[in-house]
PDB file of N, CA and C in Angstrom:
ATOM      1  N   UNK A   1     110.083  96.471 112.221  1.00  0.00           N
ATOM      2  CA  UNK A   1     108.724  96.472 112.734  1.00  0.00           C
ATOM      3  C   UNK A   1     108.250  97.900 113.015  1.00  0.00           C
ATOM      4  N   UNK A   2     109.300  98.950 113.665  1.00  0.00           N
ATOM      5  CA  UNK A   2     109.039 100.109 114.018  1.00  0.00           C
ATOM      6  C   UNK A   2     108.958 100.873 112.691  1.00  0.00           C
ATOM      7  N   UNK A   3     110.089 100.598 111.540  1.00  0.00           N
ATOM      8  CA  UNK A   3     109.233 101.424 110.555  1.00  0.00           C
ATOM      9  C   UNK A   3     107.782 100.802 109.644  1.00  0.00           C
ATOM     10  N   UNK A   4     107.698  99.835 109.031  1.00  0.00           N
ATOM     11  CA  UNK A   4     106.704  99.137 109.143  1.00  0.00           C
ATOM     12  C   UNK A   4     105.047 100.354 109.838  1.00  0.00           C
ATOM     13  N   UNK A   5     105.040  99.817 111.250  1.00  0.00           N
ATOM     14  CA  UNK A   5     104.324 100.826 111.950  1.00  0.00           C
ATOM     15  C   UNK A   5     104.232 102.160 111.570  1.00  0.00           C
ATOM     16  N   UNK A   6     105.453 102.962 111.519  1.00  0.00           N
ATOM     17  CA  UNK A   6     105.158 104.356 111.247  1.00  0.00           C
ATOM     18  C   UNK A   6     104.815 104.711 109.597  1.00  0.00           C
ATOM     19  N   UNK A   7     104.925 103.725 108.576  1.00  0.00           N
ATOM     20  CA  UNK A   7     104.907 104.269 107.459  1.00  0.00           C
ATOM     21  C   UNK A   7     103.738 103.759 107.350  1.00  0.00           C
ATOM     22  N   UNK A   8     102.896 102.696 107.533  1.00  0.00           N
ATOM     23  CA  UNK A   8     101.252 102.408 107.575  1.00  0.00           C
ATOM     24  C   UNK A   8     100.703 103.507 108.023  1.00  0.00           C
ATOM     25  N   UNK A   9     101.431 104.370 109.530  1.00  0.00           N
ATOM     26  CA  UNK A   9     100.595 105.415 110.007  1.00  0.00           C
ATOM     27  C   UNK A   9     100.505 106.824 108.789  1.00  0.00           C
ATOM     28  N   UNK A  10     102.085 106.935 108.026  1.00  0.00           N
ATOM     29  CA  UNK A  10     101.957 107.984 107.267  1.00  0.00           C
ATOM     30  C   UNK A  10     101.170 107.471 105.799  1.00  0.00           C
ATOM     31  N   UNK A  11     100.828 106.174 105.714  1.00  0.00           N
ATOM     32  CA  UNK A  11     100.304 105.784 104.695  1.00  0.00           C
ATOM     33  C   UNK A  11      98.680 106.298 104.690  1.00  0.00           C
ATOM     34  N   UNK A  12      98.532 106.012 106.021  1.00  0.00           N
ATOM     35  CA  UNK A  12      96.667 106.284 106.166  1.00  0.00           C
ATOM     36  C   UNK A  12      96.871 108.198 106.267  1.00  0.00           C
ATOM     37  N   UNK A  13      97.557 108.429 106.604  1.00  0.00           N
ATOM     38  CA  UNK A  13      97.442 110.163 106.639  1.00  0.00           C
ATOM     39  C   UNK A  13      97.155 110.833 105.501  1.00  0.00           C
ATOM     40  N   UNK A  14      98.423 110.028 104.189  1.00  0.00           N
ATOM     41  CA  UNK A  14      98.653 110.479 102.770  1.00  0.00           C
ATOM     42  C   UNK A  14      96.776 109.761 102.364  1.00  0.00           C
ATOM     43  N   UNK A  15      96.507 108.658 102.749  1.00  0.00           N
ATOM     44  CA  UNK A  15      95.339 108.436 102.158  1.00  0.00           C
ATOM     45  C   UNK A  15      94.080 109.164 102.449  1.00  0.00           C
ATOM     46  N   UNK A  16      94.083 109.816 103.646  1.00  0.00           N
ATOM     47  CA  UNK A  16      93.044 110.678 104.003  1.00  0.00           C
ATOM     48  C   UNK A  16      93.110 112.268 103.744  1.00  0.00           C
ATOM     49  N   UNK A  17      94.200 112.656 103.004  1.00  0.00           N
ATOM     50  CA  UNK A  17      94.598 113.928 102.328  1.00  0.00           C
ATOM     51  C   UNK A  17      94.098 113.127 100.488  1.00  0.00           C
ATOM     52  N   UNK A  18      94.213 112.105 100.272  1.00  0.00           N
ATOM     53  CA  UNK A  18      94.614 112.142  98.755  1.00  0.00           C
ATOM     54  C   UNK A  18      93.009 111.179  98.446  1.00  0.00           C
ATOM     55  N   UNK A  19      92.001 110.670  99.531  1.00  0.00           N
ATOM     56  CA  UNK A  19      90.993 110.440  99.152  1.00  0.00           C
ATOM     57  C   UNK A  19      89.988 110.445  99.857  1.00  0.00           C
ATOM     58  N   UNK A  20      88.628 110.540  99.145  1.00  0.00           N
ATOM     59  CA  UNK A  20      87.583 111.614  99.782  1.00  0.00           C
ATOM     60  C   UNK A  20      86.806 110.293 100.833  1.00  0.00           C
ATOM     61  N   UNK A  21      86.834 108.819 100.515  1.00  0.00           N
ATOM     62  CA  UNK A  21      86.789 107.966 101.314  1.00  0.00           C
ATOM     63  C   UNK A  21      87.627 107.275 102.114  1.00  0.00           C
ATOM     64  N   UNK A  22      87.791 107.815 102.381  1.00  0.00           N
ATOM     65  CA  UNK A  22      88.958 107.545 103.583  1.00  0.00           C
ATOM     66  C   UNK A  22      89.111 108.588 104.663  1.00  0.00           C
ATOM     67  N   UNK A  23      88.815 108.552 105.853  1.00  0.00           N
ATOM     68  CA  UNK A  23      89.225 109.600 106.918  1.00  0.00           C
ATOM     69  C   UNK A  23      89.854 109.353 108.512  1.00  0.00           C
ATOM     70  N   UNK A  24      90.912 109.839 108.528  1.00  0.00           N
ATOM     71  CA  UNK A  24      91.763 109.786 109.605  1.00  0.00           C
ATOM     72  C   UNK A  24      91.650 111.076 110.247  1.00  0.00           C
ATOM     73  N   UNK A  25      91.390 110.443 111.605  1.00  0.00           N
ATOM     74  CA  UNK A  25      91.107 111.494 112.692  1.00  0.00           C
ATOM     75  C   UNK A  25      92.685 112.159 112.843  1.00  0.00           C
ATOM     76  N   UNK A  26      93.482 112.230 112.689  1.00  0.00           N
ATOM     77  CA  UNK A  26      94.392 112.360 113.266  1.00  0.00           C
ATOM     78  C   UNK A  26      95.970 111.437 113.445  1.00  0.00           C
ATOM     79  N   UNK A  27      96.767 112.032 113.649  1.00  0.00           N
ATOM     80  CA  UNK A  27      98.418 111.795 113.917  1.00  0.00           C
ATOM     81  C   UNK A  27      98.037 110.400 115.210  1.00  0.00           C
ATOM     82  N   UNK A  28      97.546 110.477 116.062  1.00  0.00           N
ATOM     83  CA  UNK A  28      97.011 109.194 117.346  1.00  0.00           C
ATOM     84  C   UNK A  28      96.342 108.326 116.426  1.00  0.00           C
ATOM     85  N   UNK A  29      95.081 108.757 116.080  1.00  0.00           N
ATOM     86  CA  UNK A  29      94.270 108.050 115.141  1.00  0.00           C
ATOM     87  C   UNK A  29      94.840 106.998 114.554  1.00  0.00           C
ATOM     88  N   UNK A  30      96.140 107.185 113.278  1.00  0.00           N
ATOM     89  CA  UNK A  30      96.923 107.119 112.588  1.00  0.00           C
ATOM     90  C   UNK A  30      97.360 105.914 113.149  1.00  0.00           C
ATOM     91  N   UNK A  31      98.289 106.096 113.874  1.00  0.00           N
ATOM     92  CA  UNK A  31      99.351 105.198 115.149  1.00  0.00           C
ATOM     93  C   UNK A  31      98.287 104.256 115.360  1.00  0.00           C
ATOM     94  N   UNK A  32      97.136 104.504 116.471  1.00  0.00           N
ATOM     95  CA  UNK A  32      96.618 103.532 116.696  1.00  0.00           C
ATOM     96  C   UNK A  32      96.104 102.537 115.487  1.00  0.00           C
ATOM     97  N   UNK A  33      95.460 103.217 114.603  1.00  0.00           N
ATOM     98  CA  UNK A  33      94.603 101.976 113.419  1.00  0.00           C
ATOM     99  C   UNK A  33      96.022 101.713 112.321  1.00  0.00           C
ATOM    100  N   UNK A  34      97.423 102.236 112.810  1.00  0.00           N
ATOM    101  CA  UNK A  34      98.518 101.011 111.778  1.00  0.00           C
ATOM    102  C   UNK A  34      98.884 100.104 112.881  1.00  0.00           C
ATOM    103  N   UNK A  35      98.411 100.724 113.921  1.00  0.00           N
ATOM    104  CA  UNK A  35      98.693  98.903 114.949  1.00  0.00           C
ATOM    105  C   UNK A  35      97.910  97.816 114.723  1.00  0.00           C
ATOM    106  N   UNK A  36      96.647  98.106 115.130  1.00  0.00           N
ATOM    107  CA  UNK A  36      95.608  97.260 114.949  1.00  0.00           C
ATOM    108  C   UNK A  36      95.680  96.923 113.154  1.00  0.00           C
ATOM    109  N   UNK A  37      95.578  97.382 112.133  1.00  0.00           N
ATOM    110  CA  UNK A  37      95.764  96.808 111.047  1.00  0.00           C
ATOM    111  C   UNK A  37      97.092  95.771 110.998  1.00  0.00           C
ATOM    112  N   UNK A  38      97.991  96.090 112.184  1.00  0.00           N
ATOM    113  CA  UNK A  38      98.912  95.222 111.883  1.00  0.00           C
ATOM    114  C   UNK A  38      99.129  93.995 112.949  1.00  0.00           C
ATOM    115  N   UNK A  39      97.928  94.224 113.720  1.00  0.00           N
ATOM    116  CA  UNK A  39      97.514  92.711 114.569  1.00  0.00           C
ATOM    117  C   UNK A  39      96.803  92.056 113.596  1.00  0.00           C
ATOM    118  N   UNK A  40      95.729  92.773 113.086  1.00  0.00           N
ATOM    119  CA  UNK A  40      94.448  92.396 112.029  1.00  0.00           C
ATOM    120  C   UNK A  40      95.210  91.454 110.917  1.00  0.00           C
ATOM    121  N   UNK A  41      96.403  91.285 110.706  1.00  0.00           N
ATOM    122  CA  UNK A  41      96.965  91.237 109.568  1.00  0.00           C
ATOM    123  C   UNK A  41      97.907  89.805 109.678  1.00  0.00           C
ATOM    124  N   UNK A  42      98.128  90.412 111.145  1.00  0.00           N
ATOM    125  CA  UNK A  42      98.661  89.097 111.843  1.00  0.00           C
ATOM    126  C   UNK A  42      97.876  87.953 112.342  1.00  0.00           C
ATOM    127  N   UNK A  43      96.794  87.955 112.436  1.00  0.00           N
ATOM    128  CA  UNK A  43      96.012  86.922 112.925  1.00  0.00           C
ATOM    129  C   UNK A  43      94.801  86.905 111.671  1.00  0.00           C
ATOM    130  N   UNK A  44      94.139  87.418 111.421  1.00  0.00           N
ATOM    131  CA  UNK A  44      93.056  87.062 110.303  1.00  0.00           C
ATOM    132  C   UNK A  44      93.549  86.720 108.521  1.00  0.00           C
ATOM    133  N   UNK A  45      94.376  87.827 108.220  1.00  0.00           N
ATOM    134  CA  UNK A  45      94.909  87.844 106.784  1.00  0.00           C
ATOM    135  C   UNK A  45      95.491  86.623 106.184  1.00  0.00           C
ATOM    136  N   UNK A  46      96.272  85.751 107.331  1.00  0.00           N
ATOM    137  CA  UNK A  46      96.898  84.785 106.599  1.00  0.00           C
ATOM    138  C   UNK A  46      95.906  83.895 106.675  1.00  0.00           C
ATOM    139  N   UNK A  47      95.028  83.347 107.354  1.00  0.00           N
ATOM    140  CA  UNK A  47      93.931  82.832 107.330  1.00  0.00           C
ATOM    141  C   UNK A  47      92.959  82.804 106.104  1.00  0.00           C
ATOM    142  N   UNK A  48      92.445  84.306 105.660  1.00  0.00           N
ATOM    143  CA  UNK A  48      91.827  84.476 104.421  1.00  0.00           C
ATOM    144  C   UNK A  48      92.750  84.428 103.267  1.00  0.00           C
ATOM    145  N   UNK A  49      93.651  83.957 103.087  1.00  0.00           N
ATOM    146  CA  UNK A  49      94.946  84.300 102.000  1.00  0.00           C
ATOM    147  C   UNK A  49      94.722  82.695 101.605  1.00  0.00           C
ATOM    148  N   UNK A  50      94.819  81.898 102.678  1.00  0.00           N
ATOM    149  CA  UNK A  50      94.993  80.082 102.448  1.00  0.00           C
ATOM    150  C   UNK A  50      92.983  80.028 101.775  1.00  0.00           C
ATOM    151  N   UNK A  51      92.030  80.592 102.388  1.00  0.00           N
ATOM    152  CA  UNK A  51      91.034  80.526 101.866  1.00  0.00           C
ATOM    153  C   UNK A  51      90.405  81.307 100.457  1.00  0.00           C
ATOM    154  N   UNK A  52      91.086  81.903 100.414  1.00  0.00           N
ATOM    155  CA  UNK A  52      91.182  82.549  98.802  1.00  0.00           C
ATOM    156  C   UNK A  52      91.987  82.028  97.611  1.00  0.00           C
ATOM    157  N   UNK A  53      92.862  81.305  98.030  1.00  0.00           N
ATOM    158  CA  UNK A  53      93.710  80.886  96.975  1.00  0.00           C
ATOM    159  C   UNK A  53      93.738  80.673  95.697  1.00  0.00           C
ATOM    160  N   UNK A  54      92.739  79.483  95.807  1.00  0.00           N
ATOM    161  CA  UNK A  54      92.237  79.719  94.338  1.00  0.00           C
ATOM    162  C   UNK A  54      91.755  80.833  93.259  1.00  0.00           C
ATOM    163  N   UNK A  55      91.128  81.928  94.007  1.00  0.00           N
ATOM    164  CA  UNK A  55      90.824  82.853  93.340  1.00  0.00           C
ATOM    165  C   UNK A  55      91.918  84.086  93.113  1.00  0.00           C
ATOM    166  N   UNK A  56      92.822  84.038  94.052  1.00  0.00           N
ATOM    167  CA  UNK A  56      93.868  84.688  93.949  1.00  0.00           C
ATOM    168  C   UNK A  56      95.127  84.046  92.790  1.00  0.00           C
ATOM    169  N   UNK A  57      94.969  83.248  92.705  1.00  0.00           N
ATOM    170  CA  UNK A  57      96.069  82.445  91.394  1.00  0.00           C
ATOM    171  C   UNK A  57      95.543  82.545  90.235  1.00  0.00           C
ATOM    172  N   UNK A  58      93.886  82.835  90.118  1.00  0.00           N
ATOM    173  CA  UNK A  58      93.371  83.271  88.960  1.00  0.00           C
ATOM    174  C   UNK A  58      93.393  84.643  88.897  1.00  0.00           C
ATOM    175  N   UNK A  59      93.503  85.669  89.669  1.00  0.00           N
ATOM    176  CA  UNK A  59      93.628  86.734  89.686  1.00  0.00           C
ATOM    177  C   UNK A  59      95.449  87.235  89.295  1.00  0.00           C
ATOM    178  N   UNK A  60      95.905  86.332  89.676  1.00  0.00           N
ATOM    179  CA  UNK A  60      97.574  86.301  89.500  1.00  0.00           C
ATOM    180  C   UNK A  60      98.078  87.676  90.943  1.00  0.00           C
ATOM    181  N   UNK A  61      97.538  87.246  91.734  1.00  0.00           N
ATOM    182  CA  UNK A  61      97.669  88.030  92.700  1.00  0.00           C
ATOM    183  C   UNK A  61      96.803  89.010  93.238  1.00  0.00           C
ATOM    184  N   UNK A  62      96.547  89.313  92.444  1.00  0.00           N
ATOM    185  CA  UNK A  62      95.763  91.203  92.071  1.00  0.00           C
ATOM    186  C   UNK A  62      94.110  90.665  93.538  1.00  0.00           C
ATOM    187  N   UNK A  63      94.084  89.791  93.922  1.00  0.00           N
ATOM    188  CA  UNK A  63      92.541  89.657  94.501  1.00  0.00           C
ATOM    189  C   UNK A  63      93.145  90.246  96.199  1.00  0.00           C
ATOM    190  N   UNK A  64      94.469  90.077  96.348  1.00  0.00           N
ATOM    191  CA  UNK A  64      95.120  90.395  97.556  1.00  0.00           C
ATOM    192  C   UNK A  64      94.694  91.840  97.997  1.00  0.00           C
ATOM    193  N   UNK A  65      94.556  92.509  96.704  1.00  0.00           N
ATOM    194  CA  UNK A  65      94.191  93.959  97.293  1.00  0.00           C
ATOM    195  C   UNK A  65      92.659  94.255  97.736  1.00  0.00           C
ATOM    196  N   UNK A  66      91.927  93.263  97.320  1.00  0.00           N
ATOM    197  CA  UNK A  66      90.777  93.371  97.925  1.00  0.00           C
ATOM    198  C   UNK A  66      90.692  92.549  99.321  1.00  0.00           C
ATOM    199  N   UNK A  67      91.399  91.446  99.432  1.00  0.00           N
ATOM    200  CA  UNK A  67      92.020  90.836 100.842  1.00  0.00           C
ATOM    201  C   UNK A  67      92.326  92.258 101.601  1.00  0.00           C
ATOM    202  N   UNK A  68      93.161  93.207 101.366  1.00  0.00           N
ATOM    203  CA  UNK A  68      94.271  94.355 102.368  1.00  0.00           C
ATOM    204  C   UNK A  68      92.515  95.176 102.385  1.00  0.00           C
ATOM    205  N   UNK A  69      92.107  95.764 101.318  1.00  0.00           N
ATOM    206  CA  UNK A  69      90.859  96.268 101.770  1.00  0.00           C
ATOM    207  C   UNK A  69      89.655  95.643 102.679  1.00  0.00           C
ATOM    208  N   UNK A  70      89.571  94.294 102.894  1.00  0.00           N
ATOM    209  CA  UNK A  70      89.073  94.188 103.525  1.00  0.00           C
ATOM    210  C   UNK A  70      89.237  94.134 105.314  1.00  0.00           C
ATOM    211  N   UNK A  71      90.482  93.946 105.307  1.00  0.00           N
ATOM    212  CA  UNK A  71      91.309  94.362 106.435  1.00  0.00           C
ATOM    213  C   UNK A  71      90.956  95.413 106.912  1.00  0.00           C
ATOM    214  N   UNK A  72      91.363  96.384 105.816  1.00  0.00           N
ATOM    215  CA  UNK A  72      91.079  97.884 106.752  1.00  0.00           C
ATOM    216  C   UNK A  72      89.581  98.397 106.941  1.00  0.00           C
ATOM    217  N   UNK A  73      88.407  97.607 106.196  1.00  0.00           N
ATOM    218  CA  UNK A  73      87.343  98.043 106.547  1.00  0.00           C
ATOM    219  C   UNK A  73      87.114  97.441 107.910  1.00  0.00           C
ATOM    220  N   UNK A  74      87.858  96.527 108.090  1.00  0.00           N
ATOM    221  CA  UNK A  74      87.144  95.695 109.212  1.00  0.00           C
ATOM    222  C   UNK A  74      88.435  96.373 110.429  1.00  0.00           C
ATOM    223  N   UNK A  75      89.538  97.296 110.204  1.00  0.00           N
ATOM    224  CA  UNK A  75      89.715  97.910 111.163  1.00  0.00           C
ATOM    225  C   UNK A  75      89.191  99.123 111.038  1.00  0.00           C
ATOM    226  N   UNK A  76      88.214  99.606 110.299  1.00  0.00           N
ATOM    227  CA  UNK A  76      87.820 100.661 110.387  1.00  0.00           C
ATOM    228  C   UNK A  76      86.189 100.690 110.951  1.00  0.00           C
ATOM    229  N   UNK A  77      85.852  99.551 111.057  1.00  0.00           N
ATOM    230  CA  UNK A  77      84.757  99.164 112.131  1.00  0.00           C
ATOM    231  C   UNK A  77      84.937  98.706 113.624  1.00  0.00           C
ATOM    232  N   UNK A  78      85.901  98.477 113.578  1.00  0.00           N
ATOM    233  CA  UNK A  78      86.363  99.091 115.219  1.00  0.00           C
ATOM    234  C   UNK A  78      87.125 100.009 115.406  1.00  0.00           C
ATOM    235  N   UNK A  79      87.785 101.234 114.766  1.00  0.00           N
ATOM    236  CA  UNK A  79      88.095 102.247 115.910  1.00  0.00           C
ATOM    237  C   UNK A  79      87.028 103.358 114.967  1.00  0.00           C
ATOM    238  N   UNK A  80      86.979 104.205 116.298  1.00  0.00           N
ATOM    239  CA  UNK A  80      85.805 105.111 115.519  1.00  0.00           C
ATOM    240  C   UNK A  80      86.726 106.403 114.782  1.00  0.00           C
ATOM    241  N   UNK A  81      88.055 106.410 115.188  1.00  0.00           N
ATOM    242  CA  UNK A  81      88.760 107.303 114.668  1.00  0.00           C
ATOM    243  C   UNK A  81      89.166 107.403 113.015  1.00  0.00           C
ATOM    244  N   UNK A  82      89.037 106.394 112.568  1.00  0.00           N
ATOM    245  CA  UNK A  82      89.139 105.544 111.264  1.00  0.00           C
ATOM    246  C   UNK A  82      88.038 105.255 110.821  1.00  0.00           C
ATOM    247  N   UNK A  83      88.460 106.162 109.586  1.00  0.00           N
ATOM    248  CA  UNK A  83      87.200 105.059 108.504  1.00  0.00           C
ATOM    249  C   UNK A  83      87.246 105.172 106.881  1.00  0.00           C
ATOM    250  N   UNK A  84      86.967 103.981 106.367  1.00  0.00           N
ATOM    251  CA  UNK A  84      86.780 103.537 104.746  1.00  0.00           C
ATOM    252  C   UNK A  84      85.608 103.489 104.420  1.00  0.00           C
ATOM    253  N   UNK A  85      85.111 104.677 103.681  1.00  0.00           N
ATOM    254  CA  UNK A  85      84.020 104.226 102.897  1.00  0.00           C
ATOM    255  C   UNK A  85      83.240 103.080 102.360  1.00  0.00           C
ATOM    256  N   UNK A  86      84.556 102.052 101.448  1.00  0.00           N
ATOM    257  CA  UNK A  86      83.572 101.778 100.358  1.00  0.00           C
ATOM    258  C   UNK A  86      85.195 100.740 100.333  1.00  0.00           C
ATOM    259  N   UNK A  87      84.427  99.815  99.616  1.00  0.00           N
ATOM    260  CA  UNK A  87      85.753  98.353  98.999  1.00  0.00           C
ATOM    261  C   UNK A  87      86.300  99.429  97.746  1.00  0.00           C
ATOM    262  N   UNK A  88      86.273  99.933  97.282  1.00  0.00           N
ATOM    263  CA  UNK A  88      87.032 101.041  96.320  1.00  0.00           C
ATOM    264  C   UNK A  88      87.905 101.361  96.930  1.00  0.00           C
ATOM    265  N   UNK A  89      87.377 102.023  97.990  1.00  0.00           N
ATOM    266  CA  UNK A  89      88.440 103.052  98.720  1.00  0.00           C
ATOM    267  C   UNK A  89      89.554 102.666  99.481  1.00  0.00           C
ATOM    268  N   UNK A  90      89.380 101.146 100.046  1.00  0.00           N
ATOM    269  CA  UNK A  90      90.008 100.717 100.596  1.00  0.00           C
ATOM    270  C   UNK A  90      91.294 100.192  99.255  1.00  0.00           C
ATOM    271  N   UNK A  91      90.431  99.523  98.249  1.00  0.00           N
ATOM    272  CA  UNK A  91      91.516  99.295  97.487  1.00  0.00           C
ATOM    273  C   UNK A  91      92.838 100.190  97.197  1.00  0.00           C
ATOM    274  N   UNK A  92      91.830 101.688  96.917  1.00  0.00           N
ATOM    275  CA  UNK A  92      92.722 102.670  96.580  1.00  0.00           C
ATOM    276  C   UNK A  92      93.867 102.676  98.073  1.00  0.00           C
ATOM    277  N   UNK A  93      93.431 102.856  99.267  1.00  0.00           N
ATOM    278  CA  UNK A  93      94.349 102.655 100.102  1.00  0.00           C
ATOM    279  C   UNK A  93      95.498 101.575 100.398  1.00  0.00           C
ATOM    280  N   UNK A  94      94.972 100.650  99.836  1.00  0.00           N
ATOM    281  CA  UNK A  94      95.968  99.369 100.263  1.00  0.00           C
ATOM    282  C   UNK A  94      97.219  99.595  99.310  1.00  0.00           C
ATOM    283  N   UNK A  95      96.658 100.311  98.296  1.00  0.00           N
ATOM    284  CA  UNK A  95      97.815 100.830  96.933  1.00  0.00           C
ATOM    285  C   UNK A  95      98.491 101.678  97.389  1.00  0.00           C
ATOM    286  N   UNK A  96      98.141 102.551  98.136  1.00  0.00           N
ATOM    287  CA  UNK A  96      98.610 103.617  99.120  1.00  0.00           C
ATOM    288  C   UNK A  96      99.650 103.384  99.929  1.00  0.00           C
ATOM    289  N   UNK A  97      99.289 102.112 100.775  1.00  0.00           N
ATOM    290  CA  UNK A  97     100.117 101.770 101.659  1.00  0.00           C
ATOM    291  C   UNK A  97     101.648 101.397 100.900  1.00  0.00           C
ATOM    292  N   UNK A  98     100.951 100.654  99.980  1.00  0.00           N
ATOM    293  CA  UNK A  98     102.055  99.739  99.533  1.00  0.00           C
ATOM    294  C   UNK A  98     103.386 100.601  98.931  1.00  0.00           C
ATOM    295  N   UNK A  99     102.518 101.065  98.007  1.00  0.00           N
ATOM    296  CA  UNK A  99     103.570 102.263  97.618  1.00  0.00           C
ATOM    297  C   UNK A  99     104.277 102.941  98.532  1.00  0.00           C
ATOM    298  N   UNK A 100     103.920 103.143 100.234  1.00  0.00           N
ATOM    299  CA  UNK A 100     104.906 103.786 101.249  1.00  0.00           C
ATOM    300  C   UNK A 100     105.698 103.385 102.011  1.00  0.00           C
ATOM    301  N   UNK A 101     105.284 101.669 102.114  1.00  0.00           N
ATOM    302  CA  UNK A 101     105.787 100.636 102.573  1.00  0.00           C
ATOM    303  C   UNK A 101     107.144 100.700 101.092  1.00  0.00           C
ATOM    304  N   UNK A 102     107.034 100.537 100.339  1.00  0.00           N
ATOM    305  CA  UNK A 102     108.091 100.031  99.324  1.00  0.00           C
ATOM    306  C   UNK A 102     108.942 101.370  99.069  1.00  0.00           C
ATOM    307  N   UNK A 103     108.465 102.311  99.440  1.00  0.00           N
ATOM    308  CA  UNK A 103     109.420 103.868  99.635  1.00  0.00           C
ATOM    309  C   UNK A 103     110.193 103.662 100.765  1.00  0.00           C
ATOM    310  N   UNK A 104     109.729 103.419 101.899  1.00  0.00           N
ATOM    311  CA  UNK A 104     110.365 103.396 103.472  1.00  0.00           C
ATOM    312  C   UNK A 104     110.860 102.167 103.483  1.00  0.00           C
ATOM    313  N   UNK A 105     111.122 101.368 102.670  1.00  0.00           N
ATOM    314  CA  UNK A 105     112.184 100.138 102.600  1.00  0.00           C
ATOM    315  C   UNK A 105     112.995 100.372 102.312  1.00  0.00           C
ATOM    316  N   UNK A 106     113.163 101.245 100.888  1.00  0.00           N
ATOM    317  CA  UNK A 106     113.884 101.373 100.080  1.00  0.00           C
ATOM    318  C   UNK A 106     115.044 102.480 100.701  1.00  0.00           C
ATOM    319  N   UNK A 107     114.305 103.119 101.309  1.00  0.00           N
ATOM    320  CA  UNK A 107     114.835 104.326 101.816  1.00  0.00           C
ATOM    321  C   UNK A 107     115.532 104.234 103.312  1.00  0.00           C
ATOM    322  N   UNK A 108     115.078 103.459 104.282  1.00  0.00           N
ATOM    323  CA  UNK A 108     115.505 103.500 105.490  1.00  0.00           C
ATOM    324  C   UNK A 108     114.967 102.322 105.818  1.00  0.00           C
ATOM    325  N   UNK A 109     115.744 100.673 105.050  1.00  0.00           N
ATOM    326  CA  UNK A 109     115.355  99.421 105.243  1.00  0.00           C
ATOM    327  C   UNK A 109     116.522  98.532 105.841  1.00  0.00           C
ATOM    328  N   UNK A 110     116.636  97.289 106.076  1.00  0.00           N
ATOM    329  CA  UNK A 110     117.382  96.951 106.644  1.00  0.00           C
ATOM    330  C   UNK A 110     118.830  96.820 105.839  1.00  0.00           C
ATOM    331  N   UNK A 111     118.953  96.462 104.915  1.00  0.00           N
ATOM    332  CA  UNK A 111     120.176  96.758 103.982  1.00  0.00           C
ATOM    333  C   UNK A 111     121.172  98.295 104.086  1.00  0.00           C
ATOM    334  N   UNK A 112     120.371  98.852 104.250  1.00  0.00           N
ATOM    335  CA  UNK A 112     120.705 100.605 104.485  1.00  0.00           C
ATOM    336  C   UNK A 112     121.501 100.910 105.872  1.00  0.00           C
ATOM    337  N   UNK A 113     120.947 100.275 106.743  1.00  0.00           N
ATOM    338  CA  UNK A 113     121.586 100.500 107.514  1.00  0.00           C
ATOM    339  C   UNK A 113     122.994  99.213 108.253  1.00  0.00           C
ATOM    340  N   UNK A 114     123.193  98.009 107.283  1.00  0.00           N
ATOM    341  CA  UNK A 114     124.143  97.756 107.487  1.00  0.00           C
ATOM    342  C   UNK A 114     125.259  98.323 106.711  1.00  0.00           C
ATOM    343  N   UNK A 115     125.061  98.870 105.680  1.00  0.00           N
ATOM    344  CA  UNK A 115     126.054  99.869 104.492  1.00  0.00           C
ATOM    345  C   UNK A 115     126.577 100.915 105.576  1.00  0.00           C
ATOM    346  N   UNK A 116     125.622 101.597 106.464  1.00  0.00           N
ATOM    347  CA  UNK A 116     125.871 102.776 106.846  1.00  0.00           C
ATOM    348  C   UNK A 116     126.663 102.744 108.359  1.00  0.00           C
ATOM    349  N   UNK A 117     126.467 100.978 109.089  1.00  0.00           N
ATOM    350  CA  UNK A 117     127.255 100.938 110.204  1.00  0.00           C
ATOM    351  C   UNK A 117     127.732  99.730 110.026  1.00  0.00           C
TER     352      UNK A 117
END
């Protein structure tokens, strides 16, 4: 859960260095809007996931990333420290994430550290 948290936070950092819609106030900033994206995620997402379905099985998945973008626009309308342009941008971010999420698994996930103790 704790990495989870911190790699969403370095996910939105890398996304606000690597795109021009997207802006993170900051290292706090950061922390705070990968929490709230990850309440947001916990209570609304699975909700819109059962109401999309259909369009997501025709999409063969791929509509999920506009699901994760819409997430973060809608945490980026409540904190003022955060913000997404545009359903583009968010897409481009949710790709962002994912890709850092699937680095910081890979890298320091739970498998890893039963090998190592």
């Amino acid at each position: 859960m704790m990495l989870s948290w911190v790699a969403t936070a370095f996910a939105l950092l890398i996304g606000d260095r690597l795109m021009s819609g997207v802006f993170v106030g900051g290292i706090v900033s950061a922390l705070v809007a990968a929490a709230v994206l990850g309440l947001v995620n916990m209570t609304i997402k699975p909700i819109l996931l059962i109401l999309t379905l259909p369009i997501n099985l025709l999409t063969l998945g791929l509509f999920t990333f506009v699901i994760n973008a819409m997430m973060l626009g809608l945490v980026s309308w409540l904190l003022p420290g955060f913000q997404v342009a545009s359903l583009l941008s968010g897409i481009g971010l949710a790709i962002i994430i994912a890709i850092v999420h699937a680095v910081a698994v890979s890298l320091f996930g739970k498998d890893k550290e039963r090998v190592r103790g």
